[in-house]
C-alpha atoms as a PDB file:
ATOM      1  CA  UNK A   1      -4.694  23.999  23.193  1.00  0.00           C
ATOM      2  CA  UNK A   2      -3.554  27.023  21.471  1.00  0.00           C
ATOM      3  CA  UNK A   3       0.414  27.782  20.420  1.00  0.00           C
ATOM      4  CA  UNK A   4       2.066  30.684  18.516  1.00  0.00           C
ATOM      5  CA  UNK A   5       3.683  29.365  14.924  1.00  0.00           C
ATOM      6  CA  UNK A   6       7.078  30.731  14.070  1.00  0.00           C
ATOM      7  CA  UNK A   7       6.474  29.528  10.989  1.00  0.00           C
ATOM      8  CA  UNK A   8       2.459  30.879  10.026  1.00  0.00           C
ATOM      9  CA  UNK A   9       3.274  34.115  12.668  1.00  0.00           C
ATOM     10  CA  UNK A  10      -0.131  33.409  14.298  1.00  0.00           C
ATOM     11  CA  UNK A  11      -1.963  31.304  16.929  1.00  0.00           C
ATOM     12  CA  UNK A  12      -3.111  28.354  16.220  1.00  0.00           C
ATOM     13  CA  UNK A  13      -4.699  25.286  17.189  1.00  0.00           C
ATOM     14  CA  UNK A  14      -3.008  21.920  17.972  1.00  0.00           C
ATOM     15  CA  UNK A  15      -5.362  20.513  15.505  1.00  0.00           C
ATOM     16  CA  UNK A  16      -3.356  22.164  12.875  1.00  0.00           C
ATOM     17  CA  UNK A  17      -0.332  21.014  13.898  1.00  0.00           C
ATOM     18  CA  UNK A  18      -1.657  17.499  13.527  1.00  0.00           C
ATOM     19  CA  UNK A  19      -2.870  17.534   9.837  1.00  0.00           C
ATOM     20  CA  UNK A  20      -1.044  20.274   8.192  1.00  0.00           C
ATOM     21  CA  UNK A  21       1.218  17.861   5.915  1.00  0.00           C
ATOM     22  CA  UNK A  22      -1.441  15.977   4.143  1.00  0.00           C
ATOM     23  CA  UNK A  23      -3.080  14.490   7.158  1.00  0.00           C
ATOM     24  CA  UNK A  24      -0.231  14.332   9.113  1.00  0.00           C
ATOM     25  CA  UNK A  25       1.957  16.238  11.607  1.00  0.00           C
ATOM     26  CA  UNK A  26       4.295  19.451  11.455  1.00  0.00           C
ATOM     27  CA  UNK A  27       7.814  18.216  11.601  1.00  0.00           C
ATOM     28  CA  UNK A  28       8.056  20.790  14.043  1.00  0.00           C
ATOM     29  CA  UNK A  29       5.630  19.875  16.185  1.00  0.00           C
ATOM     30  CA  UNK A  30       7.700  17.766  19.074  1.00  0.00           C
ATOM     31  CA  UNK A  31       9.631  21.406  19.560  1.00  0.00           C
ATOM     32  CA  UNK A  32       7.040  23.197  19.210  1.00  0.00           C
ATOM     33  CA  UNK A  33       4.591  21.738  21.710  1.00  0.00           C
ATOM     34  CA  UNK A  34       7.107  20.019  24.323  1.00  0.00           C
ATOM     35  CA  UNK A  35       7.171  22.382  26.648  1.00  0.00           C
ATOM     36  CA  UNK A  36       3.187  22.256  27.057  1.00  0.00           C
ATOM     37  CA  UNK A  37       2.438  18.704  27.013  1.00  0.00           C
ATOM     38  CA  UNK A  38       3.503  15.082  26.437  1.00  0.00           C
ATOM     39  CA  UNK A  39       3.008  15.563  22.553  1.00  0.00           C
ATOM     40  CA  UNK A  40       5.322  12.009  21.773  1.00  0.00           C
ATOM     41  CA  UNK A  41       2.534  10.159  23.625  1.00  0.00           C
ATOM     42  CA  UNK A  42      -0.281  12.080  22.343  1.00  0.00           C
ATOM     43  CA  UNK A  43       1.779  11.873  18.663  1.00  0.00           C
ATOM     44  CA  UNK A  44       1.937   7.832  19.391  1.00  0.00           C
ATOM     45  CA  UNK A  45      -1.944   7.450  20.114  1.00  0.00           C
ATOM     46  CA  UNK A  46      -2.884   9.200  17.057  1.00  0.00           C
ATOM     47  CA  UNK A  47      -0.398   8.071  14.362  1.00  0.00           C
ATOM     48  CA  UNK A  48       1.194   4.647  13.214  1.00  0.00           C
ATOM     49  CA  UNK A  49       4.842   4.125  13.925  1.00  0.00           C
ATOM     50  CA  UNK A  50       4.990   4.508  10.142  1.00  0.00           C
ATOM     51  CA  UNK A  51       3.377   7.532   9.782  1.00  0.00           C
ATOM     52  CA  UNK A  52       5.972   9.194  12.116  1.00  0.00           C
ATOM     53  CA  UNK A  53       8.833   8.042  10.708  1.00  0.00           C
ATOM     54  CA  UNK A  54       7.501   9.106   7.398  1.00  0.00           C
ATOM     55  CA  UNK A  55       7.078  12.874   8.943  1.00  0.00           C
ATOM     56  CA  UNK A  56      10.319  12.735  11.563  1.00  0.00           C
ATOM     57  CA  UNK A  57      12.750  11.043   9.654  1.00  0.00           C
ATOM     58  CA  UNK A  58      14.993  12.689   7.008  1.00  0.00           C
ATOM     59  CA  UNK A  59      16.210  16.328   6.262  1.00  0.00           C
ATOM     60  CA  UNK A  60      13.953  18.861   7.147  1.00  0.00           C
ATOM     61  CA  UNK A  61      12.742  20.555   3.282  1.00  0.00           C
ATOM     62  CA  UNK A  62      14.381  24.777   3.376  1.00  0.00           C
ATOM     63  CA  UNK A  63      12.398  27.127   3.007  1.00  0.00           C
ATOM     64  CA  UNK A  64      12.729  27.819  -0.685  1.00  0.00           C
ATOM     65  CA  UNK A  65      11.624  23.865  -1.392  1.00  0.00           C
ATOM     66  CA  UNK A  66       7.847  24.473   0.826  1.00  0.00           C
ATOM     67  CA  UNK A  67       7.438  27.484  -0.978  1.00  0.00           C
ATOM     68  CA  UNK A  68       8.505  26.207  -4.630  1.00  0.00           C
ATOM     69  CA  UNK A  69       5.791  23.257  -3.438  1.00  0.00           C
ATOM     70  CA  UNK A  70       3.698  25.481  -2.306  1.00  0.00           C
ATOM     71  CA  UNK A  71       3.453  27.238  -6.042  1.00  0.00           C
ATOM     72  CA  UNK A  72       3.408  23.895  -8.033  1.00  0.00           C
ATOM     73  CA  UNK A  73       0.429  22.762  -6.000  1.00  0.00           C
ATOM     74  CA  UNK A  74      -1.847  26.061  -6.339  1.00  0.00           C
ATOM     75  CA  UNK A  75      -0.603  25.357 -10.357  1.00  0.00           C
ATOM     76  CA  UNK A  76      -1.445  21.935 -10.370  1.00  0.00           C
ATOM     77  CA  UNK A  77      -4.954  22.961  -8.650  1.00  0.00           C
ATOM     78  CA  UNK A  78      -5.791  25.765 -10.926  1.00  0.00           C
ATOM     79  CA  UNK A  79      -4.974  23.123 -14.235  1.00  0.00           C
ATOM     80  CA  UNK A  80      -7.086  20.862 -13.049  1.00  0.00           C
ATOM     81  CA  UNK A  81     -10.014  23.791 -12.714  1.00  0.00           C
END
């Protein structure tokens, strides 16, 4: 299953939306994908309770904070080069 992403501008895969945050789901993916299927139950069959709560619960991060993450890893990664 394919969806546009506000947030990349493009089409992508629901694959994506499953591991882009280390392994596990886009915050945004329950709004995202509602419309177009029961994503809670296919969220539930492929992640712990824990693991959701870890992605769900909480502020959402602005974003200035994914981008200033976004730098520090790609500094952190060339460092380690």
């Amino acid at each position: 299953m394919d969806i546009y992403c506000t947030q990349l501008g493009m089409v992508i895969d629901i694959s994506y939306c499953f591991s882009v945050n280390e392994g596990l789901p886009c915050r945004n993916t329950i709004g995202c994908w509602q419309e177009r299927a029961d994503i809670t139950a296919l969220l539930r069959a492929q992640f712990t309770d824990e693991q959701l709560k870890k992605v769900f619960s909480g502020l959402a991060k602005s974003k200035l904070e994914r981008i200033a993450e976004s730098i520090k890893s790609a500094r952190e990664k060339e460092r380690n080069r």
